[in-house]
C-alpha atoms as a PDB file:
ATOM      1  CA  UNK A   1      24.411 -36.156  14.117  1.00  0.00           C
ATOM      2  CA  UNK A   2      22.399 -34.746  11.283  1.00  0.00           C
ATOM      3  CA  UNK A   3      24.284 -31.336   9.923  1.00  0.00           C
ATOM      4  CA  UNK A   4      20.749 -29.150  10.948  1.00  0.00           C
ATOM      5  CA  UNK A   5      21.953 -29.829  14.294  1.00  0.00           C
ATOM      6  CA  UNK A   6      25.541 -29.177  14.140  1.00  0.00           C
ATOM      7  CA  UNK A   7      27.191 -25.846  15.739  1.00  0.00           C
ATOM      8  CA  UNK A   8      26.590 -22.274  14.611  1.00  0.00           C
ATOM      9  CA  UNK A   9      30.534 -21.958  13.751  1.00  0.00           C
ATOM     10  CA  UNK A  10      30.341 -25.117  11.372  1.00  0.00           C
ATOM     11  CA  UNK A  11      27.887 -24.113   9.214  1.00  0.00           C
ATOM     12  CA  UNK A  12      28.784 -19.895   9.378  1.00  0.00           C
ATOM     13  CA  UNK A  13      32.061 -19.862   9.791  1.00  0.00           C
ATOM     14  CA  UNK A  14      32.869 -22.977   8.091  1.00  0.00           C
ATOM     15  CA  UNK A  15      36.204 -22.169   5.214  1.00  0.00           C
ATOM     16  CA  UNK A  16      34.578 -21.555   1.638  1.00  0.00           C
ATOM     17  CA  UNK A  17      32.445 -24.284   0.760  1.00  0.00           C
ATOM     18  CA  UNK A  18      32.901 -23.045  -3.109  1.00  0.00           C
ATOM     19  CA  UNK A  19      33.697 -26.107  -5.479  1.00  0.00           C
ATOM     20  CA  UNK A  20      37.026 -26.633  -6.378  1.00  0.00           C
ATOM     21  CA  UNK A  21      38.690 -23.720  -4.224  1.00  0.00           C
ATOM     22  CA  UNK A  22      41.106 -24.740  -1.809  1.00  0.00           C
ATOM     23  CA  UNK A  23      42.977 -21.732  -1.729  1.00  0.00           C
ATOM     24  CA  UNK A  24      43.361 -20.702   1.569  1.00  0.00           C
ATOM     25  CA  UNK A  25      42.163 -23.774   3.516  1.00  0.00           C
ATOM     26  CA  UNK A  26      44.408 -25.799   5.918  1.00  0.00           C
ATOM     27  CA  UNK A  27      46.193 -28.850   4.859  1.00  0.00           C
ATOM     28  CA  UNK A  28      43.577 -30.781   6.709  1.00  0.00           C
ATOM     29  CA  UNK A  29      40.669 -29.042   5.361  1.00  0.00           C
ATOM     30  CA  UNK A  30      42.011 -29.319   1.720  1.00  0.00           C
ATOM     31  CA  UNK A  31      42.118 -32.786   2.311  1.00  0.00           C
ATOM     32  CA  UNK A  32      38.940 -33.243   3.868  1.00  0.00           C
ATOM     33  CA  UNK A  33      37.329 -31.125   1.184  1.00  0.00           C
ATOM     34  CA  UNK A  34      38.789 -33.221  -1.695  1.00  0.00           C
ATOM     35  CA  UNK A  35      37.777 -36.448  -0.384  1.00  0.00           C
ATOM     36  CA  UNK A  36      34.143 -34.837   0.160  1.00  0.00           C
ATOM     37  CA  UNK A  37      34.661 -33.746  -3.754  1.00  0.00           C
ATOM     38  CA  UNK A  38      35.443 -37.049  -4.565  1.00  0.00           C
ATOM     39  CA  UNK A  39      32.660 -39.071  -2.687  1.00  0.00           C
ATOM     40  CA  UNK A  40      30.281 -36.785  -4.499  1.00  0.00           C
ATOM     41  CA  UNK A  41      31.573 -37.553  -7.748  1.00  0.00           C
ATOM     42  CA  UNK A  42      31.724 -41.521  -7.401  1.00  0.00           C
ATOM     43  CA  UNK A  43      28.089 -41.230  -5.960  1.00  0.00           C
ATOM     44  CA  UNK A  44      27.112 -39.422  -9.307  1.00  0.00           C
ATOM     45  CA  UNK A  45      28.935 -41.818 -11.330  1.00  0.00           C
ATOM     46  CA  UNK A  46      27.028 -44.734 -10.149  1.00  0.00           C
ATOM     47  CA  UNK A  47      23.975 -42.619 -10.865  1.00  0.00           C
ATOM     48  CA  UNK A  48      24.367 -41.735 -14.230  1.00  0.00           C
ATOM     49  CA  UNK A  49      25.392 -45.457 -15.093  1.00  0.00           C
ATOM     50  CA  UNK A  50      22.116 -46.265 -13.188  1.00  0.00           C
ATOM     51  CA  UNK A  51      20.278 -44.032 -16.036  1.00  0.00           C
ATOM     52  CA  UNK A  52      22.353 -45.352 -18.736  1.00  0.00           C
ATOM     53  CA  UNK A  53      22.205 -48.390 -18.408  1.00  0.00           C
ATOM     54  CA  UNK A  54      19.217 -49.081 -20.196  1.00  0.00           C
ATOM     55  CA  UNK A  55      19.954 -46.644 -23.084  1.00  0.00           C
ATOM     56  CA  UNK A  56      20.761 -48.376 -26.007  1.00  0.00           C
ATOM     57  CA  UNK A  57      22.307 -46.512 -29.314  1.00  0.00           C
ATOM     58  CA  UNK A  58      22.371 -47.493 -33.294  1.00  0.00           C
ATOM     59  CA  UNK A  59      24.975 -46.872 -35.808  1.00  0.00           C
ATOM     60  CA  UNK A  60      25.724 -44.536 -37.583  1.00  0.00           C
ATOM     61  CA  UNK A  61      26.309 -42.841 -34.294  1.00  0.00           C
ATOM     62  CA  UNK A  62      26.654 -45.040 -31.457  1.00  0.00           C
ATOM     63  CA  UNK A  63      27.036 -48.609 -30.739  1.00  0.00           C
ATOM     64  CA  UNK A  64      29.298 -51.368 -30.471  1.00  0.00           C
ATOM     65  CA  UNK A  65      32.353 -52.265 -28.496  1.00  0.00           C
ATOM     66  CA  UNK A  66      33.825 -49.543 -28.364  1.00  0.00           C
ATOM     67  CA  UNK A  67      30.602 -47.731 -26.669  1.00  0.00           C
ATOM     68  CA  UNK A  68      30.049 -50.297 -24.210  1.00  0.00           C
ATOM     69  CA  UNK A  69      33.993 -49.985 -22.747  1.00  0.00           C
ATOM     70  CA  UNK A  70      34.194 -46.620 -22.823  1.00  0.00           C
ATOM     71  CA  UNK A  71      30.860 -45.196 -21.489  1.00  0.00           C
ATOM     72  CA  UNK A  72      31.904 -45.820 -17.819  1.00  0.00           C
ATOM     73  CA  UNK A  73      34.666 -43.514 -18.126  1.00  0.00           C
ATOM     74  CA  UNK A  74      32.988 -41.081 -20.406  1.00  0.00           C
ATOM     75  CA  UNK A  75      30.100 -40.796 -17.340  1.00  0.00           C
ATOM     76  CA  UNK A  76      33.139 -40.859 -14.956  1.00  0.00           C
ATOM     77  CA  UNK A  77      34.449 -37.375 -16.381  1.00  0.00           C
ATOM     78  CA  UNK A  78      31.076 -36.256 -16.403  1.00  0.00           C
ATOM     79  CA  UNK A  79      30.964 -36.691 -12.695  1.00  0.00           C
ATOM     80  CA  UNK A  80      34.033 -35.258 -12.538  1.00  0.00           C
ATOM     81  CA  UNK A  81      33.102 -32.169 -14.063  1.00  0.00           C
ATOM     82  CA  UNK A  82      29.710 -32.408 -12.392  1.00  0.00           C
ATOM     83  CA  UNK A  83      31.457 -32.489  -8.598  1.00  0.00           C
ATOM     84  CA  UNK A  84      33.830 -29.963  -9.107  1.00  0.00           C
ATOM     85  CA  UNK A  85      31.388 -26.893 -10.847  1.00  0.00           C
ATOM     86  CA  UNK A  86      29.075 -27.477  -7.785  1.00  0.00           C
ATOM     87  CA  UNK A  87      27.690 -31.079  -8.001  1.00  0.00           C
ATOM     88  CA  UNK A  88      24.103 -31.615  -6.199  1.00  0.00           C
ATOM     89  CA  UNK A  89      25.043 -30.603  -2.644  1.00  0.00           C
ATOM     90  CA  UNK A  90      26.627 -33.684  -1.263  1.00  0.00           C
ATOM     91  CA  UNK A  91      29.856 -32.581  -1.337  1.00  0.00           C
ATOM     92  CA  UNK A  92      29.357 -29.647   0.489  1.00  0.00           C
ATOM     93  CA  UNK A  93      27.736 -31.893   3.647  1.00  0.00           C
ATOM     94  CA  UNK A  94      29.873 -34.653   3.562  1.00  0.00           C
ATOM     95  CA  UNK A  95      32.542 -31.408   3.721  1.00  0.00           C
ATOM     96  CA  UNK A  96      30.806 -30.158   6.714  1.00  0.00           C
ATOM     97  CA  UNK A  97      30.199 -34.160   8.429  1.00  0.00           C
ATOM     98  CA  UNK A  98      34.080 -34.525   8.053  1.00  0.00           C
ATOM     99  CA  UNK A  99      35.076 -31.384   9.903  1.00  0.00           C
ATOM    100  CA  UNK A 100      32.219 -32.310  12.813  1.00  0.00           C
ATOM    101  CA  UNK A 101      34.028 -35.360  13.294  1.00  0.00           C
ATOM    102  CA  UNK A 102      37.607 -34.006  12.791  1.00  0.00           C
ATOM    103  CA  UNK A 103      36.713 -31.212  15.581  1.00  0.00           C
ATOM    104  CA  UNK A 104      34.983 -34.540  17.460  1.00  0.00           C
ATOM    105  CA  UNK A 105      31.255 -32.344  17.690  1.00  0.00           C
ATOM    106  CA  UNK A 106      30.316 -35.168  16.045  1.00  0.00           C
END
């Protein structure tokens, strides 16, 4: 079911979509909310690695080893960051697809 189509009271009176706030949202929904948070973040992960992949750096300032182990988990964080100040949106409708199935509307 697309999320245009779900219910009035999912998408008004759904708890606070608002990144990283999970004050005052059930045990369930906290849970749902995070996992939403978190599918969001390894989706922009694999993006940014996507864009990076072809960037390549010199020295003095880049480069090397070093670079090429640690730039997946510097672009991890970034996602990281990314997902939880607001992200691109998918969080908040993979959010809303989780309730719709938890409620089974879905």
């Amino acid at each position: 079911m697309a999320i245009d189509t779900l219910p009035s009271s999912l998408t008004t009176g759904a708890p606070s979509l608002r990144p990283g706030n999970l004050s005052g949202l059930s045990k369930d929904n906290q849970a749902a909310r995070k996992a939403a948070e978190e599918f969001e973040q390894t989706f922009l992960t694999t993006m940014m690695e996507s864009m990076f992949a072809g960037v390549e750096t010199s020295a003095p300032f880049g480069g090397g080893h070093a670079e090429q182990q640690f730039r997946s988990v510097l672009l991890g964080e970034y996602a990281k960051d990314m997902a939880k100040t607001g992200g691109i949106g998918i969080a908040d409708e993979v959010y809303r697809e989780i309730l719709a199935i938890q409620e089974g509307k879905v």
